[in-house]
C-alpha atoms as a PDB file:
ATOM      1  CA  UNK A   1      73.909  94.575  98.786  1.00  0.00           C
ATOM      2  CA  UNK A   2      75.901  93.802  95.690  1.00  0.00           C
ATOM      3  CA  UNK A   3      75.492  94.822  92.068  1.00  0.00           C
ATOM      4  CA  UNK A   4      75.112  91.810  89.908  1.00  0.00           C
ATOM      5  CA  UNK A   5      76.282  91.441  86.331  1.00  0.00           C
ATOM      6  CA  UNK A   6      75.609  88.035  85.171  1.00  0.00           C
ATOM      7  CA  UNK A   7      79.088  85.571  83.564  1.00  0.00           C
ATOM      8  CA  UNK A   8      77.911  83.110  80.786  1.00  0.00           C
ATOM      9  CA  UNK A   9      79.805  80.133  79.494  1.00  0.00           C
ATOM     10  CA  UNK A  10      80.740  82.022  76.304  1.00  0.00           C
ATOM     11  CA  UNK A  11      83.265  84.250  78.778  1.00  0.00           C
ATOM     12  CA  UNK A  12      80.716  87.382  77.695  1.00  0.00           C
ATOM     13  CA  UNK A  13      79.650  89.474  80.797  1.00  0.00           C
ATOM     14  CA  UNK A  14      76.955  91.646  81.136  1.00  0.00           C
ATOM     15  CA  UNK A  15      75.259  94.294  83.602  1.00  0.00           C
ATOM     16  CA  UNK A  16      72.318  93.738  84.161  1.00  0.00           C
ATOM     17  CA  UNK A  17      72.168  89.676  83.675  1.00  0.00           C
ATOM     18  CA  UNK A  18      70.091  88.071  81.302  1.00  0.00           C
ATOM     19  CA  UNK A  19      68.683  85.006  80.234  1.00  0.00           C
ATOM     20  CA  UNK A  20      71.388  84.088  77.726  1.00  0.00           C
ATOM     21  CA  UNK A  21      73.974  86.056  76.552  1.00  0.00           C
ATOM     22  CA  UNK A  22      74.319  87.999  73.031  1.00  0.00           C
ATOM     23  CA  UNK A  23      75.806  84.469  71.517  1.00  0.00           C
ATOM     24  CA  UNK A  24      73.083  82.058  73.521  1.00  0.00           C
ATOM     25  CA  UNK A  25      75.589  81.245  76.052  1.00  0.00           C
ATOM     26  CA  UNK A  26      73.935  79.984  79.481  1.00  0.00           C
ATOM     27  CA  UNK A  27      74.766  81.954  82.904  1.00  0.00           C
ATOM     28  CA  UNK A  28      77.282  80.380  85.134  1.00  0.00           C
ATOM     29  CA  UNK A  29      77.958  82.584  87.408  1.00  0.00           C
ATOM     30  CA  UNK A  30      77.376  86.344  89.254  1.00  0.00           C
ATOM     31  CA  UNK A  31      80.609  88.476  89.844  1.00  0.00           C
ATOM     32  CA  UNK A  32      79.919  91.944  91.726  1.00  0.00           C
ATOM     33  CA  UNK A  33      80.475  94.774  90.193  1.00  0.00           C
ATOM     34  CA  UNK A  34      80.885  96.607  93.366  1.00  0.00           C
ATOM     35  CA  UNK A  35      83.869  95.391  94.215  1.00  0.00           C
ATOM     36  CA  UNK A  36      85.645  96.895  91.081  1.00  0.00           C
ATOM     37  CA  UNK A  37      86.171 100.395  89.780  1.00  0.00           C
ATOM     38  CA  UNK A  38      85.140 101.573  86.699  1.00  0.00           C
ATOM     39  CA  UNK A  39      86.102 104.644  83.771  1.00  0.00           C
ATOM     40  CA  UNK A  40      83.657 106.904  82.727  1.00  0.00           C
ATOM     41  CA  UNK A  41      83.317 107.237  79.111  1.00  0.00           C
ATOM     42  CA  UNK A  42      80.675 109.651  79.182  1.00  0.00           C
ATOM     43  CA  UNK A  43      78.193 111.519  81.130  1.00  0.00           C
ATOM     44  CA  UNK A  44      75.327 114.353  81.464  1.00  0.00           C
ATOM     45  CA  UNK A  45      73.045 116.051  83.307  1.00  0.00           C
ATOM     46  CA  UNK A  46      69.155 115.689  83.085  1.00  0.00           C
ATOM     47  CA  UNK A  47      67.646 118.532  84.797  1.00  0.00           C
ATOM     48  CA  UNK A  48      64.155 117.838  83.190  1.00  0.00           C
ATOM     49  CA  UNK A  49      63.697 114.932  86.020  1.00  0.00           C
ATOM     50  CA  UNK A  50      60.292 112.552  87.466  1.00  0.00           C
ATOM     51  CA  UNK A  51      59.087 113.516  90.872  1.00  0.00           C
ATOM     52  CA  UNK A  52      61.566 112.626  93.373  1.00  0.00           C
ATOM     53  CA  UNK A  53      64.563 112.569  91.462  1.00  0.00           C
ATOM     54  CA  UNK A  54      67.206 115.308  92.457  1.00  0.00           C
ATOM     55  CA  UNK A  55      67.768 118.314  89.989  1.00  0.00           C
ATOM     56  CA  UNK A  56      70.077 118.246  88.189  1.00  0.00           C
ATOM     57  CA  UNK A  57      70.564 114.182  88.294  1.00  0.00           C
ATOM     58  CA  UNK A  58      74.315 113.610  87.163  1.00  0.00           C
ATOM     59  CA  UNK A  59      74.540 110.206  84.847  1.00  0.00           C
ATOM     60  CA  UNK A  60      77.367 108.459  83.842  1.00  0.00           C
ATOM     61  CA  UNK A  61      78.166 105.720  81.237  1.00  0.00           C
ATOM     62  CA  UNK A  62      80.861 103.628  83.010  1.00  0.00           C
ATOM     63  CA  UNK A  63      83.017 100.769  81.657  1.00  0.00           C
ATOM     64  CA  UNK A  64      83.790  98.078  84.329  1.00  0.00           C
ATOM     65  CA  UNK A  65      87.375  95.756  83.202  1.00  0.00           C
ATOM     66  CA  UNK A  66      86.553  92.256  84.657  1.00  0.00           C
ATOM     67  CA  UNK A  67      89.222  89.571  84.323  1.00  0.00           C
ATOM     68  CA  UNK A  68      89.378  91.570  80.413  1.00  0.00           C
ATOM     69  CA  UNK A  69      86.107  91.662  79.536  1.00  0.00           C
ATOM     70  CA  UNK A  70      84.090  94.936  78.998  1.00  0.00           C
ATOM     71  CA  UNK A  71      81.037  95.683  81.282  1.00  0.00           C
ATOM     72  CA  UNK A  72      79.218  98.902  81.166  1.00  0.00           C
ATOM     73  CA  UNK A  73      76.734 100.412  83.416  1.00  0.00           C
ATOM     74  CA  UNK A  74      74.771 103.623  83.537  1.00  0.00           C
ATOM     75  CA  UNK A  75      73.850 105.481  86.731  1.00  0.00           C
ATOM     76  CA  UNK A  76      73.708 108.393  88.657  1.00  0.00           C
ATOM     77  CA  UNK A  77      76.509 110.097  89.855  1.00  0.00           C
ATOM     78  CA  UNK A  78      77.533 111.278  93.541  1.00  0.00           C
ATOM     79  CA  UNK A  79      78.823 114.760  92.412  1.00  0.00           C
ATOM     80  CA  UNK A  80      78.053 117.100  89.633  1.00  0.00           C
ATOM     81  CA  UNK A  81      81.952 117.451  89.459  1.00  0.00           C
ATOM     82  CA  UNK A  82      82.982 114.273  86.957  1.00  0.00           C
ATOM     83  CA  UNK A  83      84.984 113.895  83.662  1.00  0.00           C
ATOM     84  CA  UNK A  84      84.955 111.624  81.238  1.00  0.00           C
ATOM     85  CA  UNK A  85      88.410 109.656  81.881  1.00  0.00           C
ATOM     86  CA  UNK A  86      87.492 109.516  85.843  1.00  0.00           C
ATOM     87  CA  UNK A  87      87.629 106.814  87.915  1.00  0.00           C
ATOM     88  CA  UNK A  88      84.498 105.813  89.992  1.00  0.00           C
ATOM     89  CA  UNK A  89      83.538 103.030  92.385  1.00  0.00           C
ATOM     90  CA  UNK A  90      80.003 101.903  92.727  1.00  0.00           C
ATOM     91  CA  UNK A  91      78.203 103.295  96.489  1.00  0.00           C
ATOM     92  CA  UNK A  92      75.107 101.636  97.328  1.00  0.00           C
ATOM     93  CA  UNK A  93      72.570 104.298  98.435  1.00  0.00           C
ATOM     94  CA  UNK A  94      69.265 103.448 100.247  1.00  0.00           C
ATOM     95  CA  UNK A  95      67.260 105.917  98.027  1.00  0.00           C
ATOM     96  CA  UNK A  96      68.153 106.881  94.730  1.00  0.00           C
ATOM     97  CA  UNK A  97      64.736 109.074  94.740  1.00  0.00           C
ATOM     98  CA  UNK A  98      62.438 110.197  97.070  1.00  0.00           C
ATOM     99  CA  UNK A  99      59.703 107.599  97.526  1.00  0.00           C
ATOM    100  CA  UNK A 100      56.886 109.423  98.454  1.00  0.00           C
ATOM    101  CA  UNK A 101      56.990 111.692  95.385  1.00  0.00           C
ATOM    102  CA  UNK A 102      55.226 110.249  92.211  1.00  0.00           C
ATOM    103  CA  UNK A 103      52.175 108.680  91.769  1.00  0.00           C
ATOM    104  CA  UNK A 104      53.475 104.845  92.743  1.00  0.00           C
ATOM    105  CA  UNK A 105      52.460 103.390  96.285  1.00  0.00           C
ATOM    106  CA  UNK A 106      55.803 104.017  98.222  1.00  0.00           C
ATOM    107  CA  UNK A 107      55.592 100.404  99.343  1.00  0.00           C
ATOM    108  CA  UNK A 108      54.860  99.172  96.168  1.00  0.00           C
ATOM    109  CA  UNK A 109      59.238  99.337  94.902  1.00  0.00           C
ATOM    110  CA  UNK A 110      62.244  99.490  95.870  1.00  0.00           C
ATOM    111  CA  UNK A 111      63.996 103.047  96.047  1.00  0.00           C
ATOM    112  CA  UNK A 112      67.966 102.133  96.632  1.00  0.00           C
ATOM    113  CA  UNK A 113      70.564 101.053  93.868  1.00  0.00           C
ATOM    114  CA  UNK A 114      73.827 102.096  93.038  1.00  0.00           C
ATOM    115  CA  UNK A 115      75.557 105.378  92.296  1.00  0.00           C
ATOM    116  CA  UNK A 116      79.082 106.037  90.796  1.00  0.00           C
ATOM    117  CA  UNK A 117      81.727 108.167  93.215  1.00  0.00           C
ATOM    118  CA  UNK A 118      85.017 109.304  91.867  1.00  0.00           C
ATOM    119  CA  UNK A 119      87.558 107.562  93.210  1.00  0.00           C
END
């Protein structure tokens, strides 16, 4: 599983991809975040959270440096011990919430993603 941000012609990219970047440029290419490490520049805890979603649920605002160009991400966290300055590397996880809690069909989406682990 890899975690997509999307490289346009302009040089620009961004996570998640789009359509066209900020200046119109056309995508050329995917490069996976998960294969880089990132900062966190800030982060919280929600502990007001849907069904299914562990309390308190640690998020982070993250900036990725690829080939010089800024990407940030938000996402949970692995640990309710993080700074902002801390390095973190993107874990895939097979559920970021419980499915069956909630009112959606379990079936009807997919549960795992990405979370942010200090390095």
């Amino acid at each position: 599983m890899s975690m997509d941000a999307t490289r346009y012609a302009d040089g620009s990219i961004s996570y998640p991809g789009h359509p066209r970047s900020r200046e119109g440029a056309e995508p050329v290419e995917t490069v996976d975040l998960s294969e880089y490490t990132a900062e966190v520049l800030t982060w919280t805890q929600s502990m007001a959270t849907p069904p299914g979603v562990r309390q308190p649920n640690t998020l982070a605002i993250v900036e990725f440096d690829v080939d010089g160009e800024s990407v940030r991400a938000i996402g949970q966290v692995t640990t309710d011990e993080i700074e902002t300055g801390d390095e973190v590397r993107p874990v895939y996880v097979e559920q970021t919430r419980e499915p069956g809690a909630g009112i959606r069909e379990p079936d009807s989406q997919h549960w795992d993603g990405y979370r942010f682990e200090p390095v």
